[in-house]
N, C-alpha and C. Protein backbone atom coordinates (compact mmCIF):
# COMPACT_ATOMS: atom_id res chain seq x y z
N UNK A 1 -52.95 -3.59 22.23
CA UNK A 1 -51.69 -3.90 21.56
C UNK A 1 -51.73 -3.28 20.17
N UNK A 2 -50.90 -2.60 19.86
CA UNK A 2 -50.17 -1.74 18.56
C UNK A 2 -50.86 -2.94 17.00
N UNK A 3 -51.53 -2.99 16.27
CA UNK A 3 -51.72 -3.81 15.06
C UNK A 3 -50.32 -4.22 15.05
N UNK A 4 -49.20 -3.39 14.70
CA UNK A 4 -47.84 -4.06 13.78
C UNK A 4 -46.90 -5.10 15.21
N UNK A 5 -47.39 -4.83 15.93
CA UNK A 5 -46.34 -5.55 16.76
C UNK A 5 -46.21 -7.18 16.53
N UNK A 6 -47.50 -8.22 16.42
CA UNK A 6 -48.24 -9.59 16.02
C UNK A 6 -47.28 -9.57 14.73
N UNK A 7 -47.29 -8.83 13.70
CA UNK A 7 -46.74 -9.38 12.28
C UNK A 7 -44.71 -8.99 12.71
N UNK A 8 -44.47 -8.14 13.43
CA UNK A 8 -43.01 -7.97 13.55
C UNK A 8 -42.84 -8.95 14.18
N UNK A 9 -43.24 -9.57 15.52
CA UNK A 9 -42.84 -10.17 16.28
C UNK A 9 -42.89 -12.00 15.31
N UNK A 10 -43.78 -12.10 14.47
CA UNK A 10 -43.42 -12.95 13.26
C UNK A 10 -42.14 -12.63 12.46
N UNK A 11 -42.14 -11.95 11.71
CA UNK A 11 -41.12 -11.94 10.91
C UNK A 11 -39.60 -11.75 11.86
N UNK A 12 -39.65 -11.40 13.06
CA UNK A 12 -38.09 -11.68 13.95
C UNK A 12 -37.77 -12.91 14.25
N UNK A 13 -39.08 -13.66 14.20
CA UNK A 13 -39.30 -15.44 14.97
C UNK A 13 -38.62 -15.98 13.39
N UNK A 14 -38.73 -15.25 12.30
CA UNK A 14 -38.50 -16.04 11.16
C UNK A 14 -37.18 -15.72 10.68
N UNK A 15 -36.88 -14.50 11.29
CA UNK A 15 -35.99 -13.72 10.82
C UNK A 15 -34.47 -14.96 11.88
N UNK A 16 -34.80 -15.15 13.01
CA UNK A 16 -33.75 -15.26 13.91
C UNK A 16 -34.39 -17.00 13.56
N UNK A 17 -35.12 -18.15 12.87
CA UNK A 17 -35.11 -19.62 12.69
C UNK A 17 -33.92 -19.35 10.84
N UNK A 18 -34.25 -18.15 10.54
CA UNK A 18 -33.33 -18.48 9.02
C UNK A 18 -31.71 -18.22 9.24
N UNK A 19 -31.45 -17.73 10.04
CA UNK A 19 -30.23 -17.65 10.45
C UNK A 19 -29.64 -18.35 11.35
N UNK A 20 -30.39 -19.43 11.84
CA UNK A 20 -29.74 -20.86 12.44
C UNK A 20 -30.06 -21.75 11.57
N UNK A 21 -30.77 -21.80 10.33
CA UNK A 21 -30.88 -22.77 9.55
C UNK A 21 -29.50 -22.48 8.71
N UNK A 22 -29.25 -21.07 8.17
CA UNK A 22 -28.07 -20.78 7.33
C UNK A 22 -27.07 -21.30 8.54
N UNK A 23 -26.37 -21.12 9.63
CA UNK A 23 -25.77 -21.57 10.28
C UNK A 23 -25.50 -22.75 10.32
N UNK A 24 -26.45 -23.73 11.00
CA UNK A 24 -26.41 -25.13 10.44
C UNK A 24 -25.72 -25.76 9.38
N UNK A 25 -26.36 -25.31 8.02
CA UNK A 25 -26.17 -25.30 6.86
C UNK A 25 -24.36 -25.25 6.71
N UNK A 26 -24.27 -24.21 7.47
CA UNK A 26 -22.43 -23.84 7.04
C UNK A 26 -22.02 -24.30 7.40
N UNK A 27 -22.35 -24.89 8.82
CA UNK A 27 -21.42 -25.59 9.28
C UNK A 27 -21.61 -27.06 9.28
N UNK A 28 -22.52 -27.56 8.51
CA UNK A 28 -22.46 -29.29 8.03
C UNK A 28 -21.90 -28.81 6.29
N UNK A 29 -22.04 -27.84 5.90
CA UNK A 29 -21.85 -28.56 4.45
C UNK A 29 -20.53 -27.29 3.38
N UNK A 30 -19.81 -26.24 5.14
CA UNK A 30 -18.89 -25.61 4.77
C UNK A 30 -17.75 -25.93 5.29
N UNK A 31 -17.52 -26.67 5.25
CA UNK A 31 -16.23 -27.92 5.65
C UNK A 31 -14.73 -27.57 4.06
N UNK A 32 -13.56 -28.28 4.73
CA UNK A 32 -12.36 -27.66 4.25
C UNK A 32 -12.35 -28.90 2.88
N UNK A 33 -13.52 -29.82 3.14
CA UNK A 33 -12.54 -30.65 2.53
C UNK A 33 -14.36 -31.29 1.43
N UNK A 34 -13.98 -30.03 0.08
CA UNK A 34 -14.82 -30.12 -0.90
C UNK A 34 -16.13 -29.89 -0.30
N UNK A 35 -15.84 -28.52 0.69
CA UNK A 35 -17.34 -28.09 0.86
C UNK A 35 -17.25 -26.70 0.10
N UNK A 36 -18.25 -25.86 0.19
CA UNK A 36 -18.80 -24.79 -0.83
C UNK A 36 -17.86 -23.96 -0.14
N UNK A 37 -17.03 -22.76 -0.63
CA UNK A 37 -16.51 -21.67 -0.38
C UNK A 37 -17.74 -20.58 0.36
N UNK A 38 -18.40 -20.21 -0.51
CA UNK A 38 -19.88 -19.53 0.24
C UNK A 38 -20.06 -20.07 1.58
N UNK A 39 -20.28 -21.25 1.63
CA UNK A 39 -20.77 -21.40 2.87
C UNK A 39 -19.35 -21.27 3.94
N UNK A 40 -18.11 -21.53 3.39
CA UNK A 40 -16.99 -21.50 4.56
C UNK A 40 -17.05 -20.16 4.84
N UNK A 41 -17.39 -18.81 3.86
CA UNK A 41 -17.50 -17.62 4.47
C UNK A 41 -18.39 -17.32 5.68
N UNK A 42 -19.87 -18.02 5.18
CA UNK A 42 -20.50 -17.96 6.15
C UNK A 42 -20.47 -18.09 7.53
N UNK A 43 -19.46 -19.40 7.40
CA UNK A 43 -19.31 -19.83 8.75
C UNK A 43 -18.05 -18.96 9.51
N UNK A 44 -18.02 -18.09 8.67
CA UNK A 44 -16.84 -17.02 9.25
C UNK A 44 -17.89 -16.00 10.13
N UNK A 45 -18.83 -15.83 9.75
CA UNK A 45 -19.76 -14.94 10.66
C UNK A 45 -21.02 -15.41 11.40
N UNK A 46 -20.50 -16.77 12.05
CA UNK A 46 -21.42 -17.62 12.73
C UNK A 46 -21.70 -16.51 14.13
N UNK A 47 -20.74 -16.09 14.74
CA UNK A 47 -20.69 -15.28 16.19
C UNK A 47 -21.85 -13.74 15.98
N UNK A 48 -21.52 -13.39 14.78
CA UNK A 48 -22.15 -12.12 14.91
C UNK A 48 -23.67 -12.43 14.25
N UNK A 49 -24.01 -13.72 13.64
CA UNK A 49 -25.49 -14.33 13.10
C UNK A 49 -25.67 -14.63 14.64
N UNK A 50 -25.26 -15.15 15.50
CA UNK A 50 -25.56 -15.43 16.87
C UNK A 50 -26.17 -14.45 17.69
N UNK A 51 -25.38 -13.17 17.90
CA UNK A 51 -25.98 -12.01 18.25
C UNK A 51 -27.39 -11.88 17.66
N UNK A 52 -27.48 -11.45 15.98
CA UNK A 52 -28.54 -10.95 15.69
C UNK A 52 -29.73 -12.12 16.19
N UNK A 53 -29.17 -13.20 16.30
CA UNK A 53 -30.69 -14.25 16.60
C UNK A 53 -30.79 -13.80 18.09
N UNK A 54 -30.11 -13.99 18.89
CA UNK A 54 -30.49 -13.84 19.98
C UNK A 54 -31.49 -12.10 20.08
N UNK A 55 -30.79 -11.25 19.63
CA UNK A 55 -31.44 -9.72 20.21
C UNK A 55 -33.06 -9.85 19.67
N UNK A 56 -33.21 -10.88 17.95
CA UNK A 56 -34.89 -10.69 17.82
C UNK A 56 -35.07 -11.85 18.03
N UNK A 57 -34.50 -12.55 18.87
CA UNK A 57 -35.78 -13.74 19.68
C UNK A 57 -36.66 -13.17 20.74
N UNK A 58 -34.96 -12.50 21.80
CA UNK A 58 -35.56 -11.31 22.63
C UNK A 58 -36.86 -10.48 22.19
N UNK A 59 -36.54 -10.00 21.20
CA UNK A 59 -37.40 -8.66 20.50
C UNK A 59 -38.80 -9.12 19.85
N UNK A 60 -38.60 -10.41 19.30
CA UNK A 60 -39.63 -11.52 19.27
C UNK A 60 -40.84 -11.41 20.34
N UNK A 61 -40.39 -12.19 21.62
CA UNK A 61 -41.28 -12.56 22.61
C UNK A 61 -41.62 -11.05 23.47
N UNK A 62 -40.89 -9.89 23.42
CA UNK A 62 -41.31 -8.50 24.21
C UNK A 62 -42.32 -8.14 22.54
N UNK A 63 -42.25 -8.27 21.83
CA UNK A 63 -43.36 -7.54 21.07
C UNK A 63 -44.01 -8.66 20.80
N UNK A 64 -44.21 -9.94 20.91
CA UNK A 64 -45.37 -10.67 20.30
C UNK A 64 -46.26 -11.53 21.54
N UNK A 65 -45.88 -10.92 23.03
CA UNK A 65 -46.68 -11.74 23.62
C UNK A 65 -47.06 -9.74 24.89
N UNK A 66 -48.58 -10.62 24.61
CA UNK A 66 -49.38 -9.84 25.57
C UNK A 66 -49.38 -9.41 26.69
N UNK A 67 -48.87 -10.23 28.05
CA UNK A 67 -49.05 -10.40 28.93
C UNK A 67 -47.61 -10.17 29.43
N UNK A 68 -47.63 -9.02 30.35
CA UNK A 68 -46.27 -8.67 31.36
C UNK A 68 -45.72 -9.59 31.66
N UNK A 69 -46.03 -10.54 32.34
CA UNK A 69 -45.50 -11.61 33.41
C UNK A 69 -45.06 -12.89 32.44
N UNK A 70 -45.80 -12.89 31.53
CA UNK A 70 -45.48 -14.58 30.73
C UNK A 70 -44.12 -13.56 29.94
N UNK A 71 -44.40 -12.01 29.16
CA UNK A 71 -43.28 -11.84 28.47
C UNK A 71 -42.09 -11.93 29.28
N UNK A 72 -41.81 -11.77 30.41
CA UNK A 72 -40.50 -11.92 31.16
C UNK A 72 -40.33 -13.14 31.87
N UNK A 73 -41.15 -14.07 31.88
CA UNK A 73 -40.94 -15.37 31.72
C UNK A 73 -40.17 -15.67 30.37
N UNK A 74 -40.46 -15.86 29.83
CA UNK A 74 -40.19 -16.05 28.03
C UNK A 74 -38.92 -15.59 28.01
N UNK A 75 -38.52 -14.42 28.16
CA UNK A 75 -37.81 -13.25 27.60
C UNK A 75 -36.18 -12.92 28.32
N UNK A 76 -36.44 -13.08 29.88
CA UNK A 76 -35.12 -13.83 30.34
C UNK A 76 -34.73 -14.60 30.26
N UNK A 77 -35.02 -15.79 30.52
CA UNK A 77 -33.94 -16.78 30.45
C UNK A 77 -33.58 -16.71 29.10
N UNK A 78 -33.91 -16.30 27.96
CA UNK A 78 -33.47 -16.46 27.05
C UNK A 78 -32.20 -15.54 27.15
N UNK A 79 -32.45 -14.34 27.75
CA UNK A 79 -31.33 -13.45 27.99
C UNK A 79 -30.35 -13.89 28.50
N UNK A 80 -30.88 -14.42 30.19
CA UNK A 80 -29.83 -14.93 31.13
C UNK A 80 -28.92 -16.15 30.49
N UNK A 81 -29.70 -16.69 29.54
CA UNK A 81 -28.74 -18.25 29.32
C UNK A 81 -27.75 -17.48 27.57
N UNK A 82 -28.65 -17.10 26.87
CA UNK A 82 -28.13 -16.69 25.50
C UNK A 82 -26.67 -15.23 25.88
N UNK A 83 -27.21 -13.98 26.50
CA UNK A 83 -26.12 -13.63 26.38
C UNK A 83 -24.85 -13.78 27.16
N UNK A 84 -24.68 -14.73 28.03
CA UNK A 84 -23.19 -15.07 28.57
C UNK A 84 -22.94 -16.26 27.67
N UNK A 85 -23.39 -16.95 27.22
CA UNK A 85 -23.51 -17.80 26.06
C UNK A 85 -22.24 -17.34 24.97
N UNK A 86 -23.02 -16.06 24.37
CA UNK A 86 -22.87 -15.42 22.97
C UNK A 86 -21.15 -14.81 23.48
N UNK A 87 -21.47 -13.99 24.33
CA UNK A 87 -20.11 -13.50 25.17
C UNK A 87 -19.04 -15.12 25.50
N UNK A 88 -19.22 -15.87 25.70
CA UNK A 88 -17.99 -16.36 25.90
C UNK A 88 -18.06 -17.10 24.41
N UNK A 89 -18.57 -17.36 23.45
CA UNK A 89 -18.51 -17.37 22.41
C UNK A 89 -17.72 -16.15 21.11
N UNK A 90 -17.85 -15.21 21.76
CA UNK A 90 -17.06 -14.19 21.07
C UNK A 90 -15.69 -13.99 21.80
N UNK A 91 -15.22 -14.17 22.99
CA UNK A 91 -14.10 -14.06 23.60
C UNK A 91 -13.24 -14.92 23.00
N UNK A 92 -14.12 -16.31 22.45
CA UNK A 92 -12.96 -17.47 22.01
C UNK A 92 -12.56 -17.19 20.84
N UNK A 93 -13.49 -16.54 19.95
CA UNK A 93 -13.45 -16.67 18.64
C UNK A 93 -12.09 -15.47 18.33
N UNK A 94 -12.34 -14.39 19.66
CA UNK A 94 -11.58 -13.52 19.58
C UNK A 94 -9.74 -13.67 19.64
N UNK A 95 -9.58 -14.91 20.15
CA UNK A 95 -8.43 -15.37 20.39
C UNK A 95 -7.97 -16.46 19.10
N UNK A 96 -9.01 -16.62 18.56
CA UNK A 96 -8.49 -17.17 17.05
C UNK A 96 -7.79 -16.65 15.96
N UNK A 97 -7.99 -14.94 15.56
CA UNK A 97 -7.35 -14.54 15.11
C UNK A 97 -7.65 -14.84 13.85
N UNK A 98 -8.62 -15.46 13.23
CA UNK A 98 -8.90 -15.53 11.81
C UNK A 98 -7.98 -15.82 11.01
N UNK A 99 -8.42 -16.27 9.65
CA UNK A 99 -7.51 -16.32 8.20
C UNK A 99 -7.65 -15.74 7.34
N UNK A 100 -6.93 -15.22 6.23
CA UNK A 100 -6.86 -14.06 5.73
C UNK A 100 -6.22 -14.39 4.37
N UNK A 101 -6.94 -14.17 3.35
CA UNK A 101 -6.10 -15.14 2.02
C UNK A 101 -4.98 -14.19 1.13
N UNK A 102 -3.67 -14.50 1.42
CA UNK A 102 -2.58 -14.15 1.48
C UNK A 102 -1.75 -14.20 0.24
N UNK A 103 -2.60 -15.50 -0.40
CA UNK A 103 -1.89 -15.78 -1.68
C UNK A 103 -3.32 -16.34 -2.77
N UNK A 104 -3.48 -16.39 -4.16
CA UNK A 104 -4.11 -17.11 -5.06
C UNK A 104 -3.62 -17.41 -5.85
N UNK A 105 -3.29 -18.67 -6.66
CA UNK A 105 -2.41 -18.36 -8.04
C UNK A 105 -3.43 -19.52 -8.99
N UNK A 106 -3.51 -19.53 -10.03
CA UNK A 106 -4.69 -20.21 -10.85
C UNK A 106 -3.43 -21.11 -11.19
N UNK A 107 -4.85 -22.07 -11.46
CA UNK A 107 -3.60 -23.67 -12.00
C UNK A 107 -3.21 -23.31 -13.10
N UNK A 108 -1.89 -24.02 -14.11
CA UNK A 108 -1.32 -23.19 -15.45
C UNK A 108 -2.29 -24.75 -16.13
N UNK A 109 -2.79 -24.03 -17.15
CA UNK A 109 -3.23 -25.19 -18.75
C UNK A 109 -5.08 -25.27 -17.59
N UNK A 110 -5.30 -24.74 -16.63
CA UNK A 110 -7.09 -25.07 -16.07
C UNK A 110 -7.71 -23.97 -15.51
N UNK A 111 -8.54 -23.45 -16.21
CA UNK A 111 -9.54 -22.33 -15.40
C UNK A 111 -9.80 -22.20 -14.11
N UNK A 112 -10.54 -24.06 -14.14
CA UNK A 112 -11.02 -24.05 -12.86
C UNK A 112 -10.58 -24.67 -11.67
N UNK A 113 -9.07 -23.85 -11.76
CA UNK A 113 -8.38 -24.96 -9.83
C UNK A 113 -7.72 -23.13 -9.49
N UNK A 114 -7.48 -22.98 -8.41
CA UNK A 114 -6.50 -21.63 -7.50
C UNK A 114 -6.28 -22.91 -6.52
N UNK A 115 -5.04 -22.21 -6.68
CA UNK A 115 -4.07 -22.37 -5.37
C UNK A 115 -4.06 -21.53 -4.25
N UNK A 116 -4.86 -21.49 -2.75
CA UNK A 116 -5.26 -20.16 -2.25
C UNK A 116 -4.32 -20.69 -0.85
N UNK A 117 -3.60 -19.84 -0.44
CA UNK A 117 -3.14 -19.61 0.87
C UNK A 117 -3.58 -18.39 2.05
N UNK A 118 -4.16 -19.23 3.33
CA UNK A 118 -4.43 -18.27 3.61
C UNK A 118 -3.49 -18.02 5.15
N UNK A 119 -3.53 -16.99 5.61
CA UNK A 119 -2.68 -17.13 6.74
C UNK A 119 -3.37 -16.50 7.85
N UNK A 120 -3.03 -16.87 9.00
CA UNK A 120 -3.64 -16.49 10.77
C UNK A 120 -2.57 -16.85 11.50
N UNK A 121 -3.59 -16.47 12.97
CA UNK A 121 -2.15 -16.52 14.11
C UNK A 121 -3.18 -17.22 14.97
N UNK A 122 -1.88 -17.73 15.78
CA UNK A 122 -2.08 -19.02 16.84
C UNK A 122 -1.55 -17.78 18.06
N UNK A 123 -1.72 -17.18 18.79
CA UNK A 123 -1.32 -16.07 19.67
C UNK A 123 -0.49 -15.47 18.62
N UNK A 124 0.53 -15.83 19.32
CA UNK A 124 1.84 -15.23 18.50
C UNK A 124 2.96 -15.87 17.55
N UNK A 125 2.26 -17.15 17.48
CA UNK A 125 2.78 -18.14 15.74
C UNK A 125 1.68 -17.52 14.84
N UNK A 126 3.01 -17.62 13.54
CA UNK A 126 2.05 -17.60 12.14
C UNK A 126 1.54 -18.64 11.93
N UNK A 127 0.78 -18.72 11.19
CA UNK A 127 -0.15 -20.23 10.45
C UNK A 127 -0.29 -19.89 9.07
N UNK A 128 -0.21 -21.04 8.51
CA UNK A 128 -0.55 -20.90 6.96
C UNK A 128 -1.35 -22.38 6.64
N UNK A 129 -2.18 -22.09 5.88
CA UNK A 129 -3.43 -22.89 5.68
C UNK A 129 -3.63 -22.94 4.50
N UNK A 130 -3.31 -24.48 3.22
CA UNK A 130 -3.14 -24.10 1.80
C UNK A 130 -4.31 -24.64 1.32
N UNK A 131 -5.18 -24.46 0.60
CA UNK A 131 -6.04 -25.37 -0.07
C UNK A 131 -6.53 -25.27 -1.58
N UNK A 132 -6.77 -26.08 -2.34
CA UNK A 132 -7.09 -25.92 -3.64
C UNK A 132 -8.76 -25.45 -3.86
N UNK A 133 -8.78 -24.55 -4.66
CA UNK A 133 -10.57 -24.25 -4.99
C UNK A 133 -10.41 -24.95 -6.24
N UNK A 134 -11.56 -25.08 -6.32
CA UNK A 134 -12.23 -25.80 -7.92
C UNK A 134 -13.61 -25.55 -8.38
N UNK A 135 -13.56 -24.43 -9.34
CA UNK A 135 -14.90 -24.09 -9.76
C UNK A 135 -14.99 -22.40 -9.66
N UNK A 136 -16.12 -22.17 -9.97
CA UNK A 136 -16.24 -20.56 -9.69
C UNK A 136 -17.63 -20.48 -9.68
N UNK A 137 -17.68 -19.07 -8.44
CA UNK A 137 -18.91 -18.52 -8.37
C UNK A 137 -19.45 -19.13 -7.25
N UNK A 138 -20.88 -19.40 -7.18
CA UNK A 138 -21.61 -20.27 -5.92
C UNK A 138 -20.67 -21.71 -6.14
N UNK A 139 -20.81 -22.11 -7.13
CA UNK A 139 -20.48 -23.53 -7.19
C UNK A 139 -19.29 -23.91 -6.74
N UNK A 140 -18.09 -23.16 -6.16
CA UNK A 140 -16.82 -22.86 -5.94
C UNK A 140 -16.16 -24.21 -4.86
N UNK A 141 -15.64 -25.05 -5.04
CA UNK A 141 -15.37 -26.04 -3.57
C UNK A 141 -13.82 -26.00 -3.61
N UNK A 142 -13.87 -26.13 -1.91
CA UNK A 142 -12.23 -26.11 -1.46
C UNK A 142 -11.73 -27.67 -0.86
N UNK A 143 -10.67 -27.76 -1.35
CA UNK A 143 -9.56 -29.06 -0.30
C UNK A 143 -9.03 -28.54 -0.11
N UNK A 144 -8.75 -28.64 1.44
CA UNK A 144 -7.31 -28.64 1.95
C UNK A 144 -6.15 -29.46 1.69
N UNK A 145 -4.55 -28.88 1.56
CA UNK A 145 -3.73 -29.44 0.78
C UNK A 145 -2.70 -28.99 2.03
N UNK A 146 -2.60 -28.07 2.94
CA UNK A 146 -2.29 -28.75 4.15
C UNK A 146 -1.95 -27.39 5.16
N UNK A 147 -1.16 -27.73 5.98
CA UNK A 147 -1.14 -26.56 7.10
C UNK A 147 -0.19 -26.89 7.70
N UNK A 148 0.58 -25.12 8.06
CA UNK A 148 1.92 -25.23 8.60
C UNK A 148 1.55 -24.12 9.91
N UNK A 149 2.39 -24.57 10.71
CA UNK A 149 2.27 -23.58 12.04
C UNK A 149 4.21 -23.11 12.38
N UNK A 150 3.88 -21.85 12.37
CA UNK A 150 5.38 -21.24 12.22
C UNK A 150 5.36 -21.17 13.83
N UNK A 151 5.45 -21.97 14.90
CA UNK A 151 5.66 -22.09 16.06
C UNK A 151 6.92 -23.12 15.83
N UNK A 152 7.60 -23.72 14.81
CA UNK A 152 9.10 -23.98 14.72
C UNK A 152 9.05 -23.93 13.53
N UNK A 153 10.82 -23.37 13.68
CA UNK A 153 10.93 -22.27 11.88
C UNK A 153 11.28 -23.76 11.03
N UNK A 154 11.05 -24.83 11.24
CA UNK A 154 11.13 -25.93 10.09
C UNK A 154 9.63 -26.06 9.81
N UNK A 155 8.88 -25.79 10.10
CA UNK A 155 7.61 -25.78 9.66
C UNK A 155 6.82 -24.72 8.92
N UNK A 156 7.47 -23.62 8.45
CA UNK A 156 6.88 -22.34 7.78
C UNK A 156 7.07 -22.75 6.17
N UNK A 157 6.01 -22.43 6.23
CA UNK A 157 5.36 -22.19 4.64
C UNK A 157 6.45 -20.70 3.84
N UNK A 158 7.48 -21.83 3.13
CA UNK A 158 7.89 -20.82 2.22
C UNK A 158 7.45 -20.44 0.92
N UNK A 159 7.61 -21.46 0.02
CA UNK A 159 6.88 -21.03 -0.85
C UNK A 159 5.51 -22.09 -1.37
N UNK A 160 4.58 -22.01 -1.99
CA UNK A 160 3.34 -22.65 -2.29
C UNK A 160 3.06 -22.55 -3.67
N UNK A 161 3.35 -23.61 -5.09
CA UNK A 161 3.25 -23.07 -6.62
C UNK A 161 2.89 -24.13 -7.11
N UNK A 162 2.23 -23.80 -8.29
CA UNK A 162 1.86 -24.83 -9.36
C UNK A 162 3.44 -25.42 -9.70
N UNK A 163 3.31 -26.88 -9.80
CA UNK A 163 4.16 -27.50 -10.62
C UNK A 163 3.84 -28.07 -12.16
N UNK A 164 2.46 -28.15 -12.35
CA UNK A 164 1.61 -28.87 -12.80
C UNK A 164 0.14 -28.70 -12.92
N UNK A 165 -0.64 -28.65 -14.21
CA UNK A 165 -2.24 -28.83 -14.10
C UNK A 165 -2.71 -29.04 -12.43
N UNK A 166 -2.13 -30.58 -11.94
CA UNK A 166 -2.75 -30.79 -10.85
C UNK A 166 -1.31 -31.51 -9.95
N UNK A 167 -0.32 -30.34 -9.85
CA UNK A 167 0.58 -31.00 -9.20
C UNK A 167 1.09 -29.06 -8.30
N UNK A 168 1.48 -29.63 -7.16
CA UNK A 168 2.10 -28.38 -6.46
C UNK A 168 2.97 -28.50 -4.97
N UNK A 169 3.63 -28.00 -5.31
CA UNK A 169 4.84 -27.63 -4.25
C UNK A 169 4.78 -27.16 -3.09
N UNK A 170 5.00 -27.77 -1.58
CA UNK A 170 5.35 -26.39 -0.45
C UNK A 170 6.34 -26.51 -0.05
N UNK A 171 7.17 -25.33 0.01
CA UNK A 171 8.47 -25.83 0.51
C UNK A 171 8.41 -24.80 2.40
N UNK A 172 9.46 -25.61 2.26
CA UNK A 172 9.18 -25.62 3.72
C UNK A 172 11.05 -25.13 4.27
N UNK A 173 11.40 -24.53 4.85
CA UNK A 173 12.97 -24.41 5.62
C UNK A 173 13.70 -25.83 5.48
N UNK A 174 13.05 -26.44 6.38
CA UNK A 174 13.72 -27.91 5.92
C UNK A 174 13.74 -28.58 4.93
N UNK A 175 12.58 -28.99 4.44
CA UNK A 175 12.50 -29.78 2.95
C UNK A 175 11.64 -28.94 2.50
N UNK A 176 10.97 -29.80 1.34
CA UNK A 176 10.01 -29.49 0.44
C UNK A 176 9.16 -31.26 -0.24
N UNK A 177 8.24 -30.75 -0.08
CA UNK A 177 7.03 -31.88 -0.19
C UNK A 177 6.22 -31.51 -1.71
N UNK A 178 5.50 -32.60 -2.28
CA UNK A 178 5.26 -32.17 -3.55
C UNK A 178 3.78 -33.44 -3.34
N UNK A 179 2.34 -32.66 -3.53
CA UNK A 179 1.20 -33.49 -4.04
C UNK A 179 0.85 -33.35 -4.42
């Protein structure tokens, strides 16, 4: 066996446990409601951290174990179960259509609040998704302040504005709401 194969086949085993720990991570503590912005990005690229763990777990057990027969023991099922797994995991995600931040406007008289709108599609409805940040940088946290689905035109997000330090507007076709 090759010297470097024992230390790669480590650092992929470590490489593919830190990217389900960051995963984890995003998704207990990148939540809409006063979790970290950083981590809600993160959890925007949970599907493609999925891939890379799976290919060096694979790549893991074919370079760090000796023996033909135990490595394809090991080494499929991880295949057989992980990539139809990962695949219907990316098909769904694919039909989500993501969010996309559409609007920012900073609170008037406070540094640290934006008003961020972001917008996606439901197939073929718009969505709009409003939430307040507070803070900057790593330390950055979001609330959600609410969500409209343009699948009936009384529900579209017209406009979204500071009224106030900590007061703001959505108006909507039909009415308009103020928290």
């Amino acid at each position: 066996m090759a010297p470097y194969r024992r230390p790669l086949a480590i650092a992929l085993s470590a490489v593919a446990a830190v990217l389900v720990a960051v995963a984890l991570v995003a998704v207990r503590w990148g939540g809409s409601q006063g979790g970290l912005v950083v981590l809600h990005q993160v959890r925007g690229h949970v599907v493609a951290m999925g891939w890379v763990t799976l290919v060096a777990l694979i790549a893991a057990v074919v370079l760090g174990v000796r023996r033909p027969y135990t490595r394809v023991t090991l080494a499929l099922p991880v295949a057989l179960l992980g990539v139809p797994l990962m695949t219907i995991v990316t098909l769904l995600s694919l039909l989500d259509g993501g969010q996309e931040q559409s609007q920012s406007l900073p609170a008037p008289g406070r540094d640290d609040r934006r008003l961020v709108v972001e917008t996606g599609s439901a197939m073929i409805d718009p969505l709009w998704f409003v939430y307040v940040h507070q803070g900057s940088g790593l330390q950055e946290r979001r609330w959600a302040v609410g969500y409209f689905n343009g699948d009936s035109v009384n529900n579209e997000l017209r406009e979204a504005v500071w009224t106030g330090p900590d007061r703001i507007r959505l108006t909507t076709p039909a009415a308009w709401c103020t928290r």
